[in-house]
Protein backbone atom coordinates (compact mmCIF):
# COMPACT_ATOMS: atom_id res chain seq x y z
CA UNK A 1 27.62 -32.38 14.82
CA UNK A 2 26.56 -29.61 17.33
CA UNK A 3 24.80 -30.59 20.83
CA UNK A 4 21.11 -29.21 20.52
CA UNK A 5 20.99 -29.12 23.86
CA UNK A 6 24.38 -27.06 23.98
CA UNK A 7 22.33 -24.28 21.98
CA UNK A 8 18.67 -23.97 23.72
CA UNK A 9 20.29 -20.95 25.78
CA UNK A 10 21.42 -19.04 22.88
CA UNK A 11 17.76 -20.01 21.18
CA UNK A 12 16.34 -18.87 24.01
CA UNK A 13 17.88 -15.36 24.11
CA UNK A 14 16.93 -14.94 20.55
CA UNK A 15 13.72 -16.05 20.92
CA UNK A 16 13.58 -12.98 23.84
CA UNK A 17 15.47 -10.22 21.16
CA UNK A 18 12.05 -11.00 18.89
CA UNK A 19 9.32 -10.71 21.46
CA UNK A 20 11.03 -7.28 22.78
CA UNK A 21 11.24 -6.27 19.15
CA UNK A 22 7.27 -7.20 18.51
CA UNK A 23 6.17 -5.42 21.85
CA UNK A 24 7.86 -2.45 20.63
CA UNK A 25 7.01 -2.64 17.50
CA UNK A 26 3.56 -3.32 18.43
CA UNK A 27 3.75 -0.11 20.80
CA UNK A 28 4.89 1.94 17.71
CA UNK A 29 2.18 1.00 15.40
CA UNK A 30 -0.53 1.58 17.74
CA UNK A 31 0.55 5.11 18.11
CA UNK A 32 1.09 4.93 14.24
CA UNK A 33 -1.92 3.44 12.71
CA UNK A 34 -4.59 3.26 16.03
CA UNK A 35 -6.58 -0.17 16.84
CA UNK A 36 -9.12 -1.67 14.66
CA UNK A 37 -12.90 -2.37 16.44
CA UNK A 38 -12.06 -6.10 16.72
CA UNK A 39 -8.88 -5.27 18.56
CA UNK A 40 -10.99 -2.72 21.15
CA UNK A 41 -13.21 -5.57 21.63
CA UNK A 42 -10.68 -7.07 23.59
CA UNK A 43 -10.11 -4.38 25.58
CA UNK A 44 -11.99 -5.38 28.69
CA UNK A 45 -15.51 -3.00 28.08
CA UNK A 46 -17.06 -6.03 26.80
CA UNK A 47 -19.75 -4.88 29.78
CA UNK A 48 -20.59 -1.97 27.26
CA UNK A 49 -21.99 -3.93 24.92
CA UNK A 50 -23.53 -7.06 26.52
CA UNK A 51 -25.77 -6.76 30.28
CA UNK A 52 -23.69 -9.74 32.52
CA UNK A 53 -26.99 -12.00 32.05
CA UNK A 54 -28.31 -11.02 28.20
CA UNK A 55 -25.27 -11.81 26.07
CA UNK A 56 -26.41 -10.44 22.82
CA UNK A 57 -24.27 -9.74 19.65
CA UNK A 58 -24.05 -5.88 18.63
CA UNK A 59 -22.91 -4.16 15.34
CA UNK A 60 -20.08 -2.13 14.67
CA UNK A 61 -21.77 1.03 14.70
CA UNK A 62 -23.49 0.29 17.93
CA UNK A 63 -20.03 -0.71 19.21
CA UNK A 64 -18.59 2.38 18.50
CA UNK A 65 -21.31 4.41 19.76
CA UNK A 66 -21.11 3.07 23.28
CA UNK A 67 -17.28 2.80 23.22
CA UNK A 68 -17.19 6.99 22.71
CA UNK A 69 -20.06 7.09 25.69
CA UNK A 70 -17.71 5.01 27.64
CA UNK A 71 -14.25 7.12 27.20
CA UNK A 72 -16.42 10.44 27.76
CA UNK A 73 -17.86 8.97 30.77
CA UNK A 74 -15.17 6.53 32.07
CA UNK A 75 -11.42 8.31 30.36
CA UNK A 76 -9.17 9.95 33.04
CA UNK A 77 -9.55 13.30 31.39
CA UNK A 78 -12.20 15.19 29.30
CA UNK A 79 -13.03 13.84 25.55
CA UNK A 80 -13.29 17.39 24.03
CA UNK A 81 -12.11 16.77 20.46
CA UNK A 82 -14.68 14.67 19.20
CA UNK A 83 -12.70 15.14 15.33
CA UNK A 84 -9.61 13.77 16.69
CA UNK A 85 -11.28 10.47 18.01
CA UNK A 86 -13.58 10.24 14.79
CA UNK A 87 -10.24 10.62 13.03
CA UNK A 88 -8.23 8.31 15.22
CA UNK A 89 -11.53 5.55 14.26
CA UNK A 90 -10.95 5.72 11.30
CA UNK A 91 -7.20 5.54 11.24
CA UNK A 92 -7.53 2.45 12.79
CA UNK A 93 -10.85 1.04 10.71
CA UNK A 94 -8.67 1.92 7.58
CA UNK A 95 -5.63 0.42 8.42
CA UNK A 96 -7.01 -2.54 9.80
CA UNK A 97 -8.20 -3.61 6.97
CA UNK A 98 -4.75 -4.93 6.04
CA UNK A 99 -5.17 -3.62 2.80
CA UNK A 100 -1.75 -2.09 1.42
CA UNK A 101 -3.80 0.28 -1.09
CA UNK A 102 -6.10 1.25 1.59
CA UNK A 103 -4.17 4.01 3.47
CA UNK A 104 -4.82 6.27 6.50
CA UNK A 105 -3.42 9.97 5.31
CA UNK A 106 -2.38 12.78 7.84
CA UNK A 107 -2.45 16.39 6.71
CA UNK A 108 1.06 16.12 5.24
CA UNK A 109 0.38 12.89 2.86
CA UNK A 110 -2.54 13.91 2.41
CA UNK A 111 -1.57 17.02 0.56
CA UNK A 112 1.48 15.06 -1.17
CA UNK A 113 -1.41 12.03 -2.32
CA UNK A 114 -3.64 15.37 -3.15
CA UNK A 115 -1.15 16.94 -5.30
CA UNK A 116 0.64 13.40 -7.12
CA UNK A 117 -3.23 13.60 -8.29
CA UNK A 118 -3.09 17.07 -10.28
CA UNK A 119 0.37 16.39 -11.61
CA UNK A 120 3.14 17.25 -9.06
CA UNK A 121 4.78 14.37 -6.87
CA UNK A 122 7.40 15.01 -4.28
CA UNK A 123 9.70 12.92 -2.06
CA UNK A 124 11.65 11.02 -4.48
CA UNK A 125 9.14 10.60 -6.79
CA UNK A 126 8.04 6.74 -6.33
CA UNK A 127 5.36 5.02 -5.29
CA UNK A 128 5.05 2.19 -2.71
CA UNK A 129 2.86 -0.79 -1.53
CA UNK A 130 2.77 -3.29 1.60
CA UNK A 131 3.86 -6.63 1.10
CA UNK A 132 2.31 -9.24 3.55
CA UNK A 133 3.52 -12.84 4.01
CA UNK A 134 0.80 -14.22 1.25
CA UNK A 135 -0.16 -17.05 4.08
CA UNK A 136 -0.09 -14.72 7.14
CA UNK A 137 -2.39 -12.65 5.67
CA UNK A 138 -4.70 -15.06 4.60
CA UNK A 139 -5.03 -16.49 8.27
CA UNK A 140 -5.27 -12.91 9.33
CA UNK A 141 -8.43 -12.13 7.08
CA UNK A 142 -10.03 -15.24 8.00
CA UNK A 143 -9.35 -14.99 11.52
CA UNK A 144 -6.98 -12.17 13.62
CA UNK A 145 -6.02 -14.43 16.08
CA UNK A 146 -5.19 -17.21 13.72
CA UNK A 147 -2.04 -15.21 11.91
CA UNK A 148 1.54 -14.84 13.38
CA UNK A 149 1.69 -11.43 14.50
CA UNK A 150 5.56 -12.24 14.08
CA UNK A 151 5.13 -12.46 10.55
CA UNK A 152 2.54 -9.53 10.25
CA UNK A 153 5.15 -6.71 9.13
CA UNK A 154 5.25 -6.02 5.56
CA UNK A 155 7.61 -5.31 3.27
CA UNK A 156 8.24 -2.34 1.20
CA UNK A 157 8.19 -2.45 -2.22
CA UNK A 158 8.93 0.25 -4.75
CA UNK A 159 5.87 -0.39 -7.80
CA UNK A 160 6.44 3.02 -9.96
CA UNK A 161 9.32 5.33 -10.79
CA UNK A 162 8.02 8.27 -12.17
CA UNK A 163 10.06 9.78 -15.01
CA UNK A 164 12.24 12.41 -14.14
CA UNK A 165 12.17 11.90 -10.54
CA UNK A 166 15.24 11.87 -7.95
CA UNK A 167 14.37 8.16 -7.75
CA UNK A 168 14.75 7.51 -11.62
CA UNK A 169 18.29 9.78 -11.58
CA UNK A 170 19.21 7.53 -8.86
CA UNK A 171 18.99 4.20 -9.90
CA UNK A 172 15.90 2.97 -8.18
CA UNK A 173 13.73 0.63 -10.04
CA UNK A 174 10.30 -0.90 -9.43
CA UNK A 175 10.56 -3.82 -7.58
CA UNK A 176 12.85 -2.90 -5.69
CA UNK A 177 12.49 -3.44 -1.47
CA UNK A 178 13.13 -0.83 0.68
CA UNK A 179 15.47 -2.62 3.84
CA UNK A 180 16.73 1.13 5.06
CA UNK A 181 16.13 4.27 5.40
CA UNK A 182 18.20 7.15 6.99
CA UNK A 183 20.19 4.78 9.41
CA UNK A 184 17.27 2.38 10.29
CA UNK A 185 16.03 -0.64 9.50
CA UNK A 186 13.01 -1.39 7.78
CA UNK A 187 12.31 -4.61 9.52
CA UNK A 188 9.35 -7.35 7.49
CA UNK A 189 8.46 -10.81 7.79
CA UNK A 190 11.51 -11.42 5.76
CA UNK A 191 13.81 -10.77 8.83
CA UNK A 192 11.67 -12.32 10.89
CA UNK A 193 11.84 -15.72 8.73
CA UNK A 194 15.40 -14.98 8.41
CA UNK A 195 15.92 -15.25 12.19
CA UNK A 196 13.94 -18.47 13.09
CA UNK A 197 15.46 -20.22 10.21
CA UNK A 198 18.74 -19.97 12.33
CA UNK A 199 16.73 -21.08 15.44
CA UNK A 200 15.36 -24.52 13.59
CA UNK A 201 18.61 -24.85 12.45
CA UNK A 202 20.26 -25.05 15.38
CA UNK A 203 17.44 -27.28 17.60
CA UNK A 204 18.19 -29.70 14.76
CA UNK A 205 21.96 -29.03 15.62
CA UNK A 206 23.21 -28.04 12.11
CA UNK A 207 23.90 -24.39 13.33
CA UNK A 208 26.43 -23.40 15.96
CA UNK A 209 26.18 -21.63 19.07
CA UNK A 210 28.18 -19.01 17.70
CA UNK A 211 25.93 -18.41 14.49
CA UNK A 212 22.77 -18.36 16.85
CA UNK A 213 24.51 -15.75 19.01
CA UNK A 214 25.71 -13.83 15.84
CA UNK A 215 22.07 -13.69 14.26
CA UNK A 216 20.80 -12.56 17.75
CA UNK A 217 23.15 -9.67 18.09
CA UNK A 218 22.18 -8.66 14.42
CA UNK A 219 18.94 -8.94 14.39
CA UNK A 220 19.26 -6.83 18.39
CA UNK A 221 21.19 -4.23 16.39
CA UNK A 222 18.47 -3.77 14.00
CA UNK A 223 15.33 -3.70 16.13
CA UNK A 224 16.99 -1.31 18.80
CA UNK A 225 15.73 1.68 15.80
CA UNK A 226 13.61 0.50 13.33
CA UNK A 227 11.13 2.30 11.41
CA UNK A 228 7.71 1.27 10.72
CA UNK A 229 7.31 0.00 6.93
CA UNK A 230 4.15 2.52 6.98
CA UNK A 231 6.29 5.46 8.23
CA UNK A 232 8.83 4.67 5.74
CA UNK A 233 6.50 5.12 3.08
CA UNK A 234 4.81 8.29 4.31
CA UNK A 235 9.12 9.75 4.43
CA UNK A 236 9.93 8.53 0.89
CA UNK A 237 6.69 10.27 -0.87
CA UNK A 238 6.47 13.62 1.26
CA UNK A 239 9.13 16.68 1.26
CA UNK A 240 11.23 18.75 -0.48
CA UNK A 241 15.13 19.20 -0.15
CA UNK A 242 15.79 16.46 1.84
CA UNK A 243 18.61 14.12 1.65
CA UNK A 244 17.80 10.36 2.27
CA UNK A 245 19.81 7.57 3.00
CA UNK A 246 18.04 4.73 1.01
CA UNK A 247 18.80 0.61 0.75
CA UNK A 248 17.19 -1.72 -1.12
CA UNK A 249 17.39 -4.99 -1.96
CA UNK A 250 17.21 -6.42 -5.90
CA UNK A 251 17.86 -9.44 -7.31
CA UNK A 252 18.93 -10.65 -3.18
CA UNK A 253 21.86 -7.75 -3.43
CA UNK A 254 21.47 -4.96 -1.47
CA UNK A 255 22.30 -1.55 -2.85
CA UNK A 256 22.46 2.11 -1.02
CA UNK A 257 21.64 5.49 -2.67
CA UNK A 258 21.75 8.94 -1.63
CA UNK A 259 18.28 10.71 -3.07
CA UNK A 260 17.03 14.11 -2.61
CA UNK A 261 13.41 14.90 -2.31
CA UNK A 262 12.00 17.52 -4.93
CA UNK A 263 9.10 18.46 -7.16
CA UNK A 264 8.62 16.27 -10.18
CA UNK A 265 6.30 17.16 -12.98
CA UNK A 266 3.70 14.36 -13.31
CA UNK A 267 2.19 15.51 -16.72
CA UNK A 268 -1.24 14.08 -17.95
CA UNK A 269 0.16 13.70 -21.62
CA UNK A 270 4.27 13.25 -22.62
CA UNK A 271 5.20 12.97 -26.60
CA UNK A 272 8.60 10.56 -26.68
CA UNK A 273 10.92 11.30 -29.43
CA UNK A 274 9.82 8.12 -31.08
CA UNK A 275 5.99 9.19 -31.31
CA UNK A 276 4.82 7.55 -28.62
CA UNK A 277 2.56 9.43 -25.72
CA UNK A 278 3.03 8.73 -22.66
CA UNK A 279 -0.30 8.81 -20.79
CA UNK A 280 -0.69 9.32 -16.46
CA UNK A 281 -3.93 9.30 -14.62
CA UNK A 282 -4.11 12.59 -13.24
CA UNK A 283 -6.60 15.39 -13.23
CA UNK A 284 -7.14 16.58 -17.24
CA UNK A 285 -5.78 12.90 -18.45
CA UNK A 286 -9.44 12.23 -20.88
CA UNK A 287 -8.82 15.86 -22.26
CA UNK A 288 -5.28 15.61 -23.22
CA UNK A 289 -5.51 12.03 -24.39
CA UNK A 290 -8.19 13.14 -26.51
CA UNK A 291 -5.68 15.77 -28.06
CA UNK A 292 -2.92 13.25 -28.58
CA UNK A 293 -5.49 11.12 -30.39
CA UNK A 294 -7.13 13.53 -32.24
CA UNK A 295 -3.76 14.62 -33.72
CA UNK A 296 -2.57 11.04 -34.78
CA UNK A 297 -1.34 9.52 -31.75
CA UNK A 298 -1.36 5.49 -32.07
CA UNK A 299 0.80 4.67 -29.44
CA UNK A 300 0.14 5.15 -25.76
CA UNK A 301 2.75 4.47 -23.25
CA UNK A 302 1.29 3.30 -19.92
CA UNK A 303 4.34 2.37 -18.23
CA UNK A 304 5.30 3.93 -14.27
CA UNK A 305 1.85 5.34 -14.34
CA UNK A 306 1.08 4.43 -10.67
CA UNK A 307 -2.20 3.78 -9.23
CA UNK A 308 -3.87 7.19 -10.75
CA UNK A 309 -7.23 9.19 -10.26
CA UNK A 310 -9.88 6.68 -10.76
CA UNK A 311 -12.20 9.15 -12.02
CA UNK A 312 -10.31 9.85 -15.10
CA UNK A 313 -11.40 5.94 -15.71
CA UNK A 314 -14.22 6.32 -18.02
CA UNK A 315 -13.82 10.03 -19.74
CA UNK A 316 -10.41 8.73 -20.96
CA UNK A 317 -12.19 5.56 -22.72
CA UNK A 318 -15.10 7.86 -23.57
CA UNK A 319 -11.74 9.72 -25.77
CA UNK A 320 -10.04 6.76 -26.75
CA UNK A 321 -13.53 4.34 -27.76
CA UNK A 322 -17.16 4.38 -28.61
CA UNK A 323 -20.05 4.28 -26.95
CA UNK A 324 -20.49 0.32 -24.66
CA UNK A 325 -20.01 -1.38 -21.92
CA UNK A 326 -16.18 -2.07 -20.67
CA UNK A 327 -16.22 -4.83 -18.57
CA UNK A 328 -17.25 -4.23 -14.40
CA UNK A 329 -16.01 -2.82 -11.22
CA UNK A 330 -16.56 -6.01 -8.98
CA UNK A 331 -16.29 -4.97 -5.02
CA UNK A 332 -16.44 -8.37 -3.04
CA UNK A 333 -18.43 -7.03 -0.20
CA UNK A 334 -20.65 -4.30 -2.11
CA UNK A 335 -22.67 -7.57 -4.00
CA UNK A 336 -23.35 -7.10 -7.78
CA UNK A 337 -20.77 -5.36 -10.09
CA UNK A 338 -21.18 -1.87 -11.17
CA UNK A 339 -20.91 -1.87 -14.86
CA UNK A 340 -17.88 -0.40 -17.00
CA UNK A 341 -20.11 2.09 -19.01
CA UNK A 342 -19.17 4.23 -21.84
CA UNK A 343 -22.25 6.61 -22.53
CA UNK A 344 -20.77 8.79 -25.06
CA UNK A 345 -18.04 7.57 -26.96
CA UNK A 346 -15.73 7.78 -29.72
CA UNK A 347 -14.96 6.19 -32.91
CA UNK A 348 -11.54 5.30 -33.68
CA UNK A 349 -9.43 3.17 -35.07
CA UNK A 350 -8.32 0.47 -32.89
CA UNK A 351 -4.13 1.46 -31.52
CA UNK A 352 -1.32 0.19 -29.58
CA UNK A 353 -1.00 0.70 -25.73
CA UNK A 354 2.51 -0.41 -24.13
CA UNK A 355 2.35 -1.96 -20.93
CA UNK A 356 4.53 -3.98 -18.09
CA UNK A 357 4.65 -4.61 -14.56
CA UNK A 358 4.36 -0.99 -13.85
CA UNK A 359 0.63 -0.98 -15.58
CA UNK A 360 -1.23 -0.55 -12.16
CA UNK A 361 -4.29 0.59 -10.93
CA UNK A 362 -6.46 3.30 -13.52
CA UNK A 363 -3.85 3.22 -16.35
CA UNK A 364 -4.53 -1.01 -15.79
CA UNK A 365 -8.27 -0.72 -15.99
CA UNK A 366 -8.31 1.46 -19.07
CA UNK A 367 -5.70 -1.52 -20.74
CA UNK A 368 -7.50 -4.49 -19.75
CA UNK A 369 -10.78 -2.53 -21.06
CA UNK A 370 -10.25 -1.69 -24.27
CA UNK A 371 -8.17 -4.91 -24.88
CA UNK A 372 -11.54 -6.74 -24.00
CA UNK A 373 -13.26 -4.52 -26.41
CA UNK A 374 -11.13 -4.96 -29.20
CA UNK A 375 -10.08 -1.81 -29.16
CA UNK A 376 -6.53 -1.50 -28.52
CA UNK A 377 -4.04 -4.15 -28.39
CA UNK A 378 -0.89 -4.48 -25.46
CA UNK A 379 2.52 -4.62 -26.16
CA UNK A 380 3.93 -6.17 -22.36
CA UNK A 381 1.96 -7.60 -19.72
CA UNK A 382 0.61 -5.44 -16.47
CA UNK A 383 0.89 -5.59 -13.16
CA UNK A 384 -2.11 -7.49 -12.81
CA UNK A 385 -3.81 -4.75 -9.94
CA UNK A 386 -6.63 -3.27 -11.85
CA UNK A 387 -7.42 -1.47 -8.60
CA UNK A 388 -9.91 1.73 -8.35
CA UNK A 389 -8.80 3.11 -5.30
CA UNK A 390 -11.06 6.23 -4.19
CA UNK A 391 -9.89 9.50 -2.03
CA UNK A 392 -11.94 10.39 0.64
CA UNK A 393 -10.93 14.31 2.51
CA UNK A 394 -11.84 14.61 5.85
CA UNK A 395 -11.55 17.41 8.34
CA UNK A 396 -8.43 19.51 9.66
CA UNK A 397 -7.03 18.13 5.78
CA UNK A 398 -6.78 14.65 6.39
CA UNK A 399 -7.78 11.95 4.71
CA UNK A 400 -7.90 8.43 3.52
CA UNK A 401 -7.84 6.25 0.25
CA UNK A 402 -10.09 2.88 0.06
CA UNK A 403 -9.66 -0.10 -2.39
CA UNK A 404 -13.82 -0.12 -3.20
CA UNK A 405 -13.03 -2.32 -6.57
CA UNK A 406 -11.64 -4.43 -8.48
CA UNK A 407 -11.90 -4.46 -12.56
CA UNK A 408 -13.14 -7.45 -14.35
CA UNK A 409 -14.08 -8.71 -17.64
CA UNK A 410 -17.58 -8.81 -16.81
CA UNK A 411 -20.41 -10.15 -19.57
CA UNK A 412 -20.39 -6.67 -21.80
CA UNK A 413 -19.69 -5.38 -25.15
């Protein structure tokens, strides 16, 4: 049996290898993703909000008011882009919402998001979400202060493959997590878990000094260049003609590709040899799936379909159903659903829509809709993330997308 106390150095100096990692790391995403308003509140100008002898709570927008006055008045040089703060606000409002879906987009994603939407993706033709440590992120929506900041980086995860794409040619699946990427490490709460396991193990003394020196030097090798889950992300979806490095992780095996970023052809309607359409929620989807119904379509593939173009939502069940109600958009903080409405529909016969765990987003609202209605039934089950996700532009071509909903059955038709 090992000596505990033989191993608190080594704990020690791996207990040191993760703090340096987390300050850097923390460095990095503050240039990456900016600060939300509840982190600026502790940035000592709690005197421009409160006098010293009338504490009195302020809102938001009042906060950020007086925070602008105070870096014209108070920052070392001139505030003469007033876009690039409003932009930088808003970077950091969006992001900290710790809300994977909920993205901050700079000129070059933005286009990329912009054009997956009319029916061209590029990079390798996936897309990706966050995944947070399901109790971390709890704490941290309750309460900042109250999560583990050491468990607050996400993982990557690979949700759609888009047909055709350098991804699909490659090998890469959904589900898969991204670990690398180009050389570097893309460290999450996995590593991070991965590392302190060692550490209890050897306090108890059922690891050696060796193994807690091994892990250190690993994990040392890995943090000296990582790359930012969120940066990752933004690499593997943007660009054309470049080569990528790429590792994941399936099934607890980790496999490498070589993938080359390129156009792929994200078509609103696809007829399979077999009869089958497949369907993707981009600009025109309502018209042409009103085509492929009109002319005897019955089947209606919804698979790798990705989140989608929320607004093609109700013309493509105004095409595909009659006239009703189709359950609600429920948006926790906005108060009483908005109604699923269908105000000029069409009669059909009821047909088959294949699904799996690839269903997200649009294509999973118009599922779980006219399943509710009785009019359609669902071959596989979805990803359950009937999300409406909405794209907002703002200047010098940036932008942002927002999680403002959530589909549910609602009391309707």
């Amino acid at each position: 049996m090992n000596n505990p106390r033989r191993n608190v150095v080594p704990i020690l100096g791996l207990l040191a290898v993760v703090a340096a990692f987390v300050a850097g790391n923390e460095a990095r995403t503050r240039q990456d993703v900016g600060r939300s308003i509840s982190t600026l509140q502790n940035l000592g100008v709690r005197s421009i909000i409160a006098a010293k002898d009338d504490v009195r709570p302020v809102g938001e927008a009042e906060f950020f008011f007086q925070l602008t006055l105070l870096l014209e008045r108070e920052y070392v040089d001139p505030v003469n882009d007033e876009t690039a703060l409003a932009n930088g606000a808003i970077r950091g409002m969006v992001n900290g919402l710790l809300e994977p879906e909920s993205r901050f987009l700079d000129a070059e994603a933005f286009r990329a998001h912009e054009d997956a939407l009319h029916g061209t993706v590029e990079g390798i033709g996936i897309e990706t979400t966050l995944r947070y440590d399901a109790k971390t992120l709890e704490d941290a929506r309750e309460n900042l202060r109250k999560a583990d900041p050491l468990l607050m980086l996400p993982d990557l995860i690979v949700t759609t493959v888009f047909p055709g794409s350098p991804a699909e040619a490659a090998g890469i699946r959904a589900g898969d997590r991204v670990i690398k990427l180009d050389g570097k490490w893309v460290l999450s709460y996995e590593d991070i878990k991965a590392i302190r396991a060692v550490r209890e193990r050897a306090a108890q003394g059922k690891a050696s000094t060796e193994e807690v020196t091994e892990s250190r030097k690993e994990f040392q090798k890995r943090a000296d260049d990582a790359k930012l889950a969120v940066k990752a992300r933004d690499v593997l979806t943007t660009g054309l003609g470049k080569r990528h490095e790429l590792s994941i992780v399936r099934t607890g095996k980790q496999l490498d590709f070589q993938v080359v970023t390129a156009k792929t052809p994200r078509p609103a309607i696809h007829k399979a040899p077999d009869g089958s359409v497949r369907l993707q929620f981009v600009s025109g989807a309502a018209d042409a799936l009103r085509a492929a119904l009109d002319a005897g379509a019955t089947v209606i593939d919804l698979r790798q379909s990705g989140i989608g173009d929320p607004r093609e939502i109700v013309p493509a069940l105004s095409a595909a159903a009659p006239t009703g109600q189709y359950g609600v958009l429920a948006a926790g903080m906005a108060g009483t659903p908005r109604p699923l409405t269908v105000g000029a529909g069409t009669e059909r016969p009821p047909f088959r829509l294949i699904v799996d765990q690839t269903t997200e987003g649009a294509a999973e609202i118009f599922a779980l809709a006219l399943k509710k209605a009785g009019r359609a039934t669902l071959t596989g089950k979805t990803a359950s993330r009937p999300f409406y996700v909405e794209t907002t532009k703002l200047p010098e071509s940036k932008g942002y997308t927002l999680l403002t909903a959530r589909w549910a059955e609602g009391a309707g038709k």
